[in-house]
Protein backbone atom coordinates (compact mmCIF):
# COMPACT_ATOMS: atom_id res chain seq x y z
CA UNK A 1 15.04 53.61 -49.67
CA UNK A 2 16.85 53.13 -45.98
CA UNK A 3 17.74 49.64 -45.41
CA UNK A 4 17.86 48.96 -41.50
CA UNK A 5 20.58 45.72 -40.54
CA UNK A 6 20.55 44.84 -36.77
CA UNK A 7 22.79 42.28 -35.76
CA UNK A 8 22.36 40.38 -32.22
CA UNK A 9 24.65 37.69 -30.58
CA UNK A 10 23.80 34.32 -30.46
CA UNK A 11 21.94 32.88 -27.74
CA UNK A 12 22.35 34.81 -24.49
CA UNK A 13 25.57 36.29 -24.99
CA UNK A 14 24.29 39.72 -25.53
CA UNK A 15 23.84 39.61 -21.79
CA UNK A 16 26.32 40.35 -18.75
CA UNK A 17 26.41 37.31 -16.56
CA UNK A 18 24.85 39.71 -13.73
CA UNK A 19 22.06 39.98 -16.04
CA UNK A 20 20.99 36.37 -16.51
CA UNK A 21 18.61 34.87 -14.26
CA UNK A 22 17.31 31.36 -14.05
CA UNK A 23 14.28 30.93 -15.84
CA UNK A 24 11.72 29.04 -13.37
CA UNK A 25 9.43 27.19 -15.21
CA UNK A 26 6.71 27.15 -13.57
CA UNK A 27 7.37 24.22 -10.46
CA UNK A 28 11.10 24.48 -11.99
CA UNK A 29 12.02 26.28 -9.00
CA UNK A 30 11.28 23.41 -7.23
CA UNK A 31 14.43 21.24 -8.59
CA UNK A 32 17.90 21.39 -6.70
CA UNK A 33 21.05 20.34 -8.56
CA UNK A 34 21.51 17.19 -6.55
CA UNK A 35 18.36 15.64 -7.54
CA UNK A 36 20.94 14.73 -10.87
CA UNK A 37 23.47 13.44 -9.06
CA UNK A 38 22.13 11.21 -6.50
CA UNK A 39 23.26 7.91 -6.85
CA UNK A 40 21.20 4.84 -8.12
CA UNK A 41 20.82 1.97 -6.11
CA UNK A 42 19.84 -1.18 -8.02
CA UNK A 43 18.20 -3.74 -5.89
CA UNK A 44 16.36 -0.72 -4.12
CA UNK A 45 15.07 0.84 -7.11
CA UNK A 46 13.91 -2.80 -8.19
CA UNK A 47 11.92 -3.01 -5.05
CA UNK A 48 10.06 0.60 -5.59
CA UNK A 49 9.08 -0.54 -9.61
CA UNK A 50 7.20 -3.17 -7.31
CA UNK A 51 5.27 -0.09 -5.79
CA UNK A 52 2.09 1.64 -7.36
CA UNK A 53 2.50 5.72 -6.40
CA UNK A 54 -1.29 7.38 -6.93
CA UNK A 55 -0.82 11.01 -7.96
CA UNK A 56 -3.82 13.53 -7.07
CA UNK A 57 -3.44 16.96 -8.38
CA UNK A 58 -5.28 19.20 -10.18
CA UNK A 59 -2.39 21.55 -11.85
CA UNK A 60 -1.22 19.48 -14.94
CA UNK A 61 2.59 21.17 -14.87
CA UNK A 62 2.75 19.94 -11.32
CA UNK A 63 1.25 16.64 -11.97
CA UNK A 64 3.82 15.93 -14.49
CA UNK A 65 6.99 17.34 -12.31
CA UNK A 66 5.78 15.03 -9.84
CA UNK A 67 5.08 11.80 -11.84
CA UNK A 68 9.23 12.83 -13.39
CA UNK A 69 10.26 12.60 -10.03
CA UNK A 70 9.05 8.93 -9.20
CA UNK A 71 9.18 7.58 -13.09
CA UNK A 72 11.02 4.89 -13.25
CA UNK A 73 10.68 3.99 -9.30
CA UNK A 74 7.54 3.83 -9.34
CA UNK A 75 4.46 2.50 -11.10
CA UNK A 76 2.41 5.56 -11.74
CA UNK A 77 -1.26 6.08 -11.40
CA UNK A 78 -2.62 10.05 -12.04
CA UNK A 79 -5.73 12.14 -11.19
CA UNK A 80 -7.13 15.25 -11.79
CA UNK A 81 -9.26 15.58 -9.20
CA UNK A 82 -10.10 13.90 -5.79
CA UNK A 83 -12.98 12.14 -6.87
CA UNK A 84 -11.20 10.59 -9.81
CA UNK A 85 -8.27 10.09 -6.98
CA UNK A 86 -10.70 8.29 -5.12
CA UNK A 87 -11.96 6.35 -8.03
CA UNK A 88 -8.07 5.09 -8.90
CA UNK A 89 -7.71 4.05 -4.97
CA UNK A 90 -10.69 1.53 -4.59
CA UNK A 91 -9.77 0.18 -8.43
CA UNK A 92 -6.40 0.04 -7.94
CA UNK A 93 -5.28 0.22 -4.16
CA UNK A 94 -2.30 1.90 -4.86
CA UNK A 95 0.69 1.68 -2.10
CA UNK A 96 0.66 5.17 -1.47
CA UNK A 97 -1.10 8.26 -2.25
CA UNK A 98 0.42 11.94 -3.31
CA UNK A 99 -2.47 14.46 -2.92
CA UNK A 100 -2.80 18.11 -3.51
CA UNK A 101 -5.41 19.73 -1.19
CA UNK A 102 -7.30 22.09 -2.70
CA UNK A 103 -9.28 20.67 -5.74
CA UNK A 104 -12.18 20.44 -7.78
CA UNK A 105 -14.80 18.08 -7.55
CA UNK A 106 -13.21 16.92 -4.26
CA UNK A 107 -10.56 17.85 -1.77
CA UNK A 108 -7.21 15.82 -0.87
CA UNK A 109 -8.92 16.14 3.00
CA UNK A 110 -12.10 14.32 1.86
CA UNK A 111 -10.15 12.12 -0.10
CA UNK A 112 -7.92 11.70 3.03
CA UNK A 113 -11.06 10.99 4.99
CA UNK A 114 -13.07 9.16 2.46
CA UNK A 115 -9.70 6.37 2.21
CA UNK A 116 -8.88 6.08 5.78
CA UNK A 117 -12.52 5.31 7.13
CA UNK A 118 -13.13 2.96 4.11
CA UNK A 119 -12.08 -0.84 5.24
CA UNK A 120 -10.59 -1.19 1.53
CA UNK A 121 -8.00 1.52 1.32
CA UNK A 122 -7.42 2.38 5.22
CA UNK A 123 -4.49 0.71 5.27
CA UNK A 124 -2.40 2.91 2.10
CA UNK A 125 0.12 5.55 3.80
CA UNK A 126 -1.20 9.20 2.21
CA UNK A 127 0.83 12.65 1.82
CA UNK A 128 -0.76 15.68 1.65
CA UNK A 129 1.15 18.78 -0.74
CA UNK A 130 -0.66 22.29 -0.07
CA UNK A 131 0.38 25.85 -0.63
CA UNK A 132 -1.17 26.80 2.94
CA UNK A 133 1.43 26.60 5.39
CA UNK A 134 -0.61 27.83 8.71
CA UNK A 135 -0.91 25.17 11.26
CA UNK A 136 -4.60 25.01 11.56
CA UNK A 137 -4.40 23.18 7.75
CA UNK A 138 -1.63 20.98 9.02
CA UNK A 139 -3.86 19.83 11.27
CA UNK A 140 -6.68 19.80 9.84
CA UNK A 141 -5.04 17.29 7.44
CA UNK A 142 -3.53 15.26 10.18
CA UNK A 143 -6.54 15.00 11.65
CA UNK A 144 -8.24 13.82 8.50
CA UNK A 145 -5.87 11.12 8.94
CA UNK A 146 -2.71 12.25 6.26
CA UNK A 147 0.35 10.22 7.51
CA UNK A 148 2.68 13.47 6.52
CA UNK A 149 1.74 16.62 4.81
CA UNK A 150 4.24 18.84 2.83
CA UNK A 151 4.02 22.85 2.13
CA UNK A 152 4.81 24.19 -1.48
CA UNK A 153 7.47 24.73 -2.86
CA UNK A 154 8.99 21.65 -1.71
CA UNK A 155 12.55 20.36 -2.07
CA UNK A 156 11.93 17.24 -4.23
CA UNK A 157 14.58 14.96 -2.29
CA UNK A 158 12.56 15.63 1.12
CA UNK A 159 9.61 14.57 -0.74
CA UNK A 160 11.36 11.08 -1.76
CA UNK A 161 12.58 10.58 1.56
CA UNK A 162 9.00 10.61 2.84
CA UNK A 163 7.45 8.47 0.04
CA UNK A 164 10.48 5.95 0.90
CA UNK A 165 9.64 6.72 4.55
CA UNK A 166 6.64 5.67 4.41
CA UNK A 167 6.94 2.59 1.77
CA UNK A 168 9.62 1.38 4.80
CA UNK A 169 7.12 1.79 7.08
CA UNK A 170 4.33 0.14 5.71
CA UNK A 171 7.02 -2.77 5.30
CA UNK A 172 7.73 -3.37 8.17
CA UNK A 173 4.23 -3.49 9.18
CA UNK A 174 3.53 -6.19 6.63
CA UNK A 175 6.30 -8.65 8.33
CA UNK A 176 3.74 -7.90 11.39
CA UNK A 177 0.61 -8.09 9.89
CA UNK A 178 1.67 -11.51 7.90
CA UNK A 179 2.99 -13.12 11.67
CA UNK A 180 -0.63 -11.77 13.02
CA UNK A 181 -2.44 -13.55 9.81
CA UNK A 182 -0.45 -16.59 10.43
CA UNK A 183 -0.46 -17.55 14.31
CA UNK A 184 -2.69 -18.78 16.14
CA UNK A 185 -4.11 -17.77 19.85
CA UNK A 186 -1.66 -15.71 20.65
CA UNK A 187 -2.74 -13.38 18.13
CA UNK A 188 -6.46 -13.41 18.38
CA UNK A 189 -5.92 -12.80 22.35
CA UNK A 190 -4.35 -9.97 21.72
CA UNK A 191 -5.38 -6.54 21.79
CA UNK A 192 -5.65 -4.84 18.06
CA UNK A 193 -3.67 -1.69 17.76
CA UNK A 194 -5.28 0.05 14.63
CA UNK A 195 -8.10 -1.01 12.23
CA UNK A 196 -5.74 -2.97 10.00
CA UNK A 197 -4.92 -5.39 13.51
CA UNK A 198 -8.53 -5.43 14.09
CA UNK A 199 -9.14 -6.17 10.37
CA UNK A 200 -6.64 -9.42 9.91
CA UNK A 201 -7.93 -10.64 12.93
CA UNK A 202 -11.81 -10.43 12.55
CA UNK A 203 -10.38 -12.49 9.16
CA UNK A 204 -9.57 -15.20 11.30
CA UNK A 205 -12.66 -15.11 13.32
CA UNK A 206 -14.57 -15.81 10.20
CA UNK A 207 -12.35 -18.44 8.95
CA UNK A 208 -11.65 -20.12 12.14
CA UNK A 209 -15.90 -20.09 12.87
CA UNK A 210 -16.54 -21.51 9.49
CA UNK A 211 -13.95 -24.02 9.28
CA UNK A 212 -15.40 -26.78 8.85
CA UNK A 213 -17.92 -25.55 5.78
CA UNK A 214 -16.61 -27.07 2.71
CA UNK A 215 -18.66 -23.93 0.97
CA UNK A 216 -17.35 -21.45 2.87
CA UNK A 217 -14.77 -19.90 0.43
CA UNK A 218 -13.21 -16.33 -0.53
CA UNK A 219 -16.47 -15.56 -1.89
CA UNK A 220 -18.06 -15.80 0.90
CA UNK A 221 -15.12 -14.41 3.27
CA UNK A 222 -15.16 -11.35 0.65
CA UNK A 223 -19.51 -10.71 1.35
CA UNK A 224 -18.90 -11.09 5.05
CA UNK A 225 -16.38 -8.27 5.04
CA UNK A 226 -18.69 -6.34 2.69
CA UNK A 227 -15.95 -5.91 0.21
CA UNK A 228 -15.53 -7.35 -3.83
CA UNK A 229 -13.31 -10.29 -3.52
CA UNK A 230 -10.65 -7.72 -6.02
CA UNK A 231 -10.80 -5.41 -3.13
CA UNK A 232 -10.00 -7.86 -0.52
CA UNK A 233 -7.61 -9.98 -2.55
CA UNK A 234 -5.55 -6.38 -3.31
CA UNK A 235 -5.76 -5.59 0.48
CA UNK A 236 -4.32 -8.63 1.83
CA UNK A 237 -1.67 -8.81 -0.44
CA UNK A 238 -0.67 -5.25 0.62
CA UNK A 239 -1.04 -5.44 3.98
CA UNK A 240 0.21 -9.13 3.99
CA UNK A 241 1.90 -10.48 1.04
CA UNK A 242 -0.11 -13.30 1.19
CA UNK A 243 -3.37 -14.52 -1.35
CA UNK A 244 -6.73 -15.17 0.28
CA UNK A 245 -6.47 -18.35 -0.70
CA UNK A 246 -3.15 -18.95 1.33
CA UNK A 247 -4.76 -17.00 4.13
CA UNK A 248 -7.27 -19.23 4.62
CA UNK A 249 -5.45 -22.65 4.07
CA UNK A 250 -2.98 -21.28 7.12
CA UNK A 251 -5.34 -21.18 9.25
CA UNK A 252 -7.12 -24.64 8.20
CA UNK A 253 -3.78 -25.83 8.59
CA UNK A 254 -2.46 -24.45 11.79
CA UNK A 255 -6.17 -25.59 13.26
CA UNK A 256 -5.29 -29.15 11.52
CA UNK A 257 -1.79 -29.43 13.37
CA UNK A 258 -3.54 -28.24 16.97
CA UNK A 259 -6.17 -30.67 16.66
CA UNK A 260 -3.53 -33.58 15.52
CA UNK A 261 -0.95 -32.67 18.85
CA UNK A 262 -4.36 -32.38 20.89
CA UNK A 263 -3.93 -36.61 20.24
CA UNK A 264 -7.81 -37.21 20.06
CA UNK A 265 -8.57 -37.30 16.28
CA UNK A 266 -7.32 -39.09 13.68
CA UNK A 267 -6.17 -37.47 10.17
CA UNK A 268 -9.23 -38.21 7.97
CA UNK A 269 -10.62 -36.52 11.02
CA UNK A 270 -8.82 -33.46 11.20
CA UNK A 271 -9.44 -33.44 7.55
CA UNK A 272 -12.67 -33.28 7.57
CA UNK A 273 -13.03 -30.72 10.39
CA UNK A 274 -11.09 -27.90 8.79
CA UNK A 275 -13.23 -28.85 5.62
CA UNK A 276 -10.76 -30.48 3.29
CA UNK A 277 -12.61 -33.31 1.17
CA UNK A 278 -9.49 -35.64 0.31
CA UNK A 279 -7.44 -36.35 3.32
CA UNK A 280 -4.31 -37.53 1.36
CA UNK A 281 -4.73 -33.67 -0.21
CA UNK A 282 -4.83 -32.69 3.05
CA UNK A 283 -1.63 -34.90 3.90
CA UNK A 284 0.26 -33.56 1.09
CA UNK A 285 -0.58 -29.26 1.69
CA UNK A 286 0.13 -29.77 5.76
CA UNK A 287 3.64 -31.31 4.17
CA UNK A 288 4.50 -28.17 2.62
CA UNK A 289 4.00 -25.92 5.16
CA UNK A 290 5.30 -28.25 8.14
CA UNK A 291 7.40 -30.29 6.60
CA UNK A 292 6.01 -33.70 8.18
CA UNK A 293 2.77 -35.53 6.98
CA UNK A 294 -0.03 -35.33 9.81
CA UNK A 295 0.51 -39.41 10.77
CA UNK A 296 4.39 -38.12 11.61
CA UNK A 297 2.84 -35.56 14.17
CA UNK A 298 0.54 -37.79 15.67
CA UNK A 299 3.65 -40.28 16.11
CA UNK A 300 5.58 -38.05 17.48
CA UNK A 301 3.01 -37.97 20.43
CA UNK A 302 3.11 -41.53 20.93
């Protein structure tokens, strides 16, 4: 009988370092070294956990690399598919979107197309990853109305900075979009600059014509839009900060004070005209915002 012994090194040390290569992975190849080291920055990283990320992408190893990249910065919502994508958006109306292209059951460019022209989700910011690189898909996603689109492989920090891009962005435009919900005819005179403008303002509208209807509520304001009162509540809060309910008592109240400096009504008046039952109820919500009772205004006049 021949016994046969073979020894072999531990680990890789039977190799020359010339002979070792990087093993990829997969979407390994994808990582660069200073992804590790970046520094953490508290009180930013608190604000992004505020965030809700939506993750559409049909290759599981790259749906998980992605969803590592934004754990912990992030709330994380994931789909396989575009139509399940598109399912997650209208439940959920995530802050921003992170879509593949090519897909099953639906593409990222109808989902793209599907969110932007749907009142509910046309205001969340949406990045397009595809492996097609030629220009007509770039624009052929930009046109679907992507607000940035990135090739793969991708260097993951380039793909923060546009997420954080775009989060910065979008809040800057709520500081806008909260002064437009809040003022009064300066803001309805003026001229909408994208379907968000036009849809705060057309809010008003409705409010301001059915001001005086103690019935007319955020039910009601929810069918008139033809949206579930979820759906609204979830896109005023995002493109606003504020509740529907403190929506509409702004603009009650902001009516209330213009009526009260116009000097011809008194304040169980001007209660009753921007549909408040109780005028001492009345008294005491115009004292929060304005910080003087209604009778103060109208002395002020005298």
């Amino acid at each position: 009988m021949t016994a046969l012994t073979i020894r072999m090194l531990r680990e890789n040390k039977h190799f020359s370092p010339e002979q070792i290569a990087v093993n990829s992975g997969g979407y390994a190849d994808i990582v660069i070294p200073e992804k590790i080291a970046m520094p953490a920055i508290i009180n930013a990283a608190v604000s992004k956990q505020n965030n809700t990320i939506l993750i559409v992408e049909d290759n599981g190893q790259l749906r998980v690399f992605l969803r590592e990249i934004f754990e912990g910065q992030y709330n994380i919502l994931e789909a396989e598919n575009g139509l399940q994508g598109l399912e997650l958006a209208n439940a959920h109306i995530p802050d921003i979107i992170l879509s593949d292209v090519m897909m099953p059951e639906m593409s990222g460019l109808d989902l793209c197309n599907k969110l932007k022209t749907s009142a509910g989700t046309s205001h969340i910011p949406i990045v397009l990853l595809t492996a097609k690189t030629q220009s007509e898909q770039i624009i052929e996603g930009l046109a679907a109305g992507a607000d940035d689109y990135l090739a793969k492989p991708f260097n993951p920090r380039i793909l923060e900075l546009k997420i954080d891009n775009l989060i910065r962005v979008r809040d800057e435009q709520k500081k806008r979009f909260r002064q437009l919900a809040l003022e009064g005819e300066e803001a309805e005179n003026s001229i909408a600059q994208n379907v968000n403008e036009a849809f705060i303002a057309n809010l008003r509208t409705l409010v301001k014509e059915n001001i005086s209807n103690r019935d007319f509520g955020v039910n009601e304001l929810a069918g008139h839009v033809g949206m579930s009162l979820s759906v609204l509540y979830r896109k005023m809060r995002a493109l606003t900060g504020l509740t529907i309910n403190e929506f509409v008592k702004a603009i009650r109240l902001n009516v209330a004070r213009e009526l009260l400096e116009s000097g011809v009504y008194n304040v169980s008046e001007v209660a009753t005209m921007i549909g408040f039952e109780d005028a001492k109820y009345f008294s005491k919500e115009f004292r929060k915002v304005f910080g003087k009772n209604p009778n103060e205004v109208k002395k002020m006049l005298s």
